[in-house]
Protein backbone atom coordinates (compact mmCIF):
# COMPACT_ATOMS: atom_id res chain seq x y z
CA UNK A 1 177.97 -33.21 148.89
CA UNK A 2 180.17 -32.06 151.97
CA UNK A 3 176.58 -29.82 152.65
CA UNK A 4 174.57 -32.67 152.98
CA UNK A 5 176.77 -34.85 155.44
CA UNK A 6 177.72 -32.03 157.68
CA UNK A 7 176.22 -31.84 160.96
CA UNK A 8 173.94 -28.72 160.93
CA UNK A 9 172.78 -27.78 164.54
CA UNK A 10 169.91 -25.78 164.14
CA UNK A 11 169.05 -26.51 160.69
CA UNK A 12 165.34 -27.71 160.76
CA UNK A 13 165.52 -29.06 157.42
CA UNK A 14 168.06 -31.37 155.96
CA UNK A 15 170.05 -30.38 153.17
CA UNK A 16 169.23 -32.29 149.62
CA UNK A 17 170.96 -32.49 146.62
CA UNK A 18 170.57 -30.28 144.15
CA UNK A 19 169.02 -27.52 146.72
CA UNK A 20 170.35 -23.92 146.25
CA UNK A 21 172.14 -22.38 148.63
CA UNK A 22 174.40 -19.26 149.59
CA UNK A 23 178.13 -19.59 150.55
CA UNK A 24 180.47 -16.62 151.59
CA UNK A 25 182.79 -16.53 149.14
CA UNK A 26 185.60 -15.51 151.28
CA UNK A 27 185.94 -18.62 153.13
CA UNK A 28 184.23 -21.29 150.62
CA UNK A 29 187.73 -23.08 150.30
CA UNK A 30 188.00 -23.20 154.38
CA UNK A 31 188.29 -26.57 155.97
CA UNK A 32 184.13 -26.49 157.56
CA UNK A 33 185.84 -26.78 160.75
CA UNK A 34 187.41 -23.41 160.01
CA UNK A 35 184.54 -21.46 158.93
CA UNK A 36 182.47 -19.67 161.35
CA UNK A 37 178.78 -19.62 162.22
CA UNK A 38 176.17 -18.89 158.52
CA UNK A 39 178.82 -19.25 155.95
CA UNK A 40 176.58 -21.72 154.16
CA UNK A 41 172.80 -21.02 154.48
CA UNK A 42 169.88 -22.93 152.47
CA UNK A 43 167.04 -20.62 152.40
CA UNK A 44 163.71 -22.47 152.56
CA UNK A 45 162.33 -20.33 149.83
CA UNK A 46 163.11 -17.50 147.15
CA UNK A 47 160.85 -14.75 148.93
CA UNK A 48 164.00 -16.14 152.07
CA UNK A 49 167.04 -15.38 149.94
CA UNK A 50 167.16 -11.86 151.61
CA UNK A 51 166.81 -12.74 154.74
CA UNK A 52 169.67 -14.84 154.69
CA UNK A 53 172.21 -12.68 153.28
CA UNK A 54 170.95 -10.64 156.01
CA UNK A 55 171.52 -13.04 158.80
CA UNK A 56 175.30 -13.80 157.34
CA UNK A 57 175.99 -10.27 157.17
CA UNK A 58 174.96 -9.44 160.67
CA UNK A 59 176.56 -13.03 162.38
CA UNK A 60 179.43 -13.93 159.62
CA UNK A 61 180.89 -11.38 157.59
CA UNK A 62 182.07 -9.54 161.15
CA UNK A 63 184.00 -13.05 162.09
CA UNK A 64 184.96 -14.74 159.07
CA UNK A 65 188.71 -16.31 158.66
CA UNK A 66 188.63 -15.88 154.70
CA UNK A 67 187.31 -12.21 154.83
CA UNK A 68 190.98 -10.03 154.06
CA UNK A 69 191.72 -7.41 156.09
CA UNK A 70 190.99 -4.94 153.61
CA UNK A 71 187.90 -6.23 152.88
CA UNK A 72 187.09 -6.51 156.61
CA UNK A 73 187.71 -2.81 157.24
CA UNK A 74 185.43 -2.02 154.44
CA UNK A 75 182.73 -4.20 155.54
CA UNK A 76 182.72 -2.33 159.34
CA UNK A 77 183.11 0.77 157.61
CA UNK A 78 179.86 0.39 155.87
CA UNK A 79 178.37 -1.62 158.38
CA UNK A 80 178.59 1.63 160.56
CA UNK A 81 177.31 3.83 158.14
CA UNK A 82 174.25 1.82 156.98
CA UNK A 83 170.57 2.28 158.90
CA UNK A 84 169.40 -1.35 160.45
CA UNK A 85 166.02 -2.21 160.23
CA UNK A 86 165.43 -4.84 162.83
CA UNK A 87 162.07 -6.56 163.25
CA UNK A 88 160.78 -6.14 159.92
CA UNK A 89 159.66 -10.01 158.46
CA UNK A 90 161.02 -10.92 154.73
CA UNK A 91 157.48 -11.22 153.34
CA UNK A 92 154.65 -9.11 154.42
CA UNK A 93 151.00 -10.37 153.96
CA UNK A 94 149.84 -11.12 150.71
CA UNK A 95 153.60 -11.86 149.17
CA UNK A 96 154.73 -8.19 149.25
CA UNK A 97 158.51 -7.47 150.40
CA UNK A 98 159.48 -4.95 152.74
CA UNK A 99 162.04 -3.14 151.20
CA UNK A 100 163.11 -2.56 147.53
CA UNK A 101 166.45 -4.97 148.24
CA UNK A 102 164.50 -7.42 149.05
CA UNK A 103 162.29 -7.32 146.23
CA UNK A 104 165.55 -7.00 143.96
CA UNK A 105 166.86 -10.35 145.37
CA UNK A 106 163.22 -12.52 145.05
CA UNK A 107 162.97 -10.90 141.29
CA UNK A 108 166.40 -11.66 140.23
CA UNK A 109 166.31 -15.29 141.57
CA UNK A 110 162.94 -15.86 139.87
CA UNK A 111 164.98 -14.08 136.77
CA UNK A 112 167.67 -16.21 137.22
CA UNK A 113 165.21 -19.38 137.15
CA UNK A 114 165.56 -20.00 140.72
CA UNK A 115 162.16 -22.04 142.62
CA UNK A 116 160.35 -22.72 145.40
CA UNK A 117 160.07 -26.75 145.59
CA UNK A 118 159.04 -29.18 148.44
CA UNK A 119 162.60 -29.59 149.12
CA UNK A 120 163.63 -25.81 149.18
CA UNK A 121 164.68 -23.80 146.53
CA UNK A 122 165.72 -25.59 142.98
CA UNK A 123 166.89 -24.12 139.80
CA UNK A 124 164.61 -24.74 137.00
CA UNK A 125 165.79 -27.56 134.59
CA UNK A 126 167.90 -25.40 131.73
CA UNK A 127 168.66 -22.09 133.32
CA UNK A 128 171.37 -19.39 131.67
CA UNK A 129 173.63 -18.09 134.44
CA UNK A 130 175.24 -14.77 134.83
CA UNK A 131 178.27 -14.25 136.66
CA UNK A 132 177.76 -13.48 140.47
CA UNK A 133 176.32 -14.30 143.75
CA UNK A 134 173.81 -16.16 142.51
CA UNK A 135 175.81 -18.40 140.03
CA UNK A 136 178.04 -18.91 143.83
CA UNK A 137 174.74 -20.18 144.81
CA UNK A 138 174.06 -22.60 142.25
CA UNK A 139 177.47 -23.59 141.82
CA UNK A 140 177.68 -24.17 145.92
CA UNK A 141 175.09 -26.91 145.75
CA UNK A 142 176.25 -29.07 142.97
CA UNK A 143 179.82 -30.61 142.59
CA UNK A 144 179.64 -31.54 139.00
CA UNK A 145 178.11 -27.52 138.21
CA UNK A 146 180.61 -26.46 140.59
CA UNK A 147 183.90 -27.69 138.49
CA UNK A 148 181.86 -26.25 135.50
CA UNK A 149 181.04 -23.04 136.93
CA UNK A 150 185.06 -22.59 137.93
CA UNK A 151 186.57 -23.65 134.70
CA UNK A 152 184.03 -20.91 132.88
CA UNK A 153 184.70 -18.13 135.74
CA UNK A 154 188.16 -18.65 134.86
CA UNK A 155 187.91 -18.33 130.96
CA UNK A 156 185.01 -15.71 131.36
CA UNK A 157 182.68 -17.78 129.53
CA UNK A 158 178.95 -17.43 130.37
CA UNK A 159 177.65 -20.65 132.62
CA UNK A 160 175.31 -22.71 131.45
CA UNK A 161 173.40 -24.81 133.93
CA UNK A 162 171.15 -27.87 133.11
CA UNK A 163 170.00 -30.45 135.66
């Protein structure tokens, strides 16, 4: 709920309940005030998810208060080793996706039972979760999935959404 009442300067859309989104894990238990710029992003739709991990690797990961400094020296470390594409849109004509990462990341949310609504991206009524970034994103959006979500992280018990 803290989503939907925070300001959100350049966000064209507001934030609804029950919308997916994607949080950096690293700093997800921050104070908002102490997180820096795209540590919460609500891509519009699934064929987006991509290009928002995208945009909070290139503007947060590099800044980010919860990131350790292990983990931080990693992240430049690969950062400097991977090729950047720049330019390239998310979807090309006629649905298609760019690259195969991108394609991996529209499948699995589709897999997942993530989908493109009116009000941005929605997880179908009963969905099974697996573990991982996009049970973060599900469990971001939704306070009563969220306490859920943590309780079975922490006993390693598979998540079970329904809305």
């Amino acid at each position: 709920m803290d989503d939907i009442a925070a300001p959100a300067p350049g966000r064209k859309v507001r934030v609804m309940v029950g919308q997916v989104g994607v949080r950096c894990t690293h700093c997800a238990r921050l104070t908002p005030k102490e997180r820096v710029k795209r540590a919460i992003c609500y891509p519009p739709t699934v064929s987006g998810i991509y290009h928002s991990i995208s945009n909070m690797k290139f503007d947060h990961f590099g800044s980010c208060k919860g990131l350790s400094q292990e983990s931080r020296a990693e992240f430049v470390k690969l950062k400097q080793q991977t090729c950047h594409r720049r330019g390239t849109p998310a979807v090309l004509p006629g649905g298609a996706m760019p690259n195969s990462t991108a394609q991996y990341y529209h499948d699995s949310a589709i897999r997942l039972g993530l989908m493109d609504t009116n009000q941005g991206i929605r997880l179908r009524q009963t969905t099974a979760v697996s573990d991982g970034i996009s049970a973060l994103m599900i469990a971001a959006t939704n306070p009563s999935i969220r306490a859920d979500f943590e309780y079975r992280k922490s006993t390693g018990a598979a998540v079970k959404v329904t809305q």
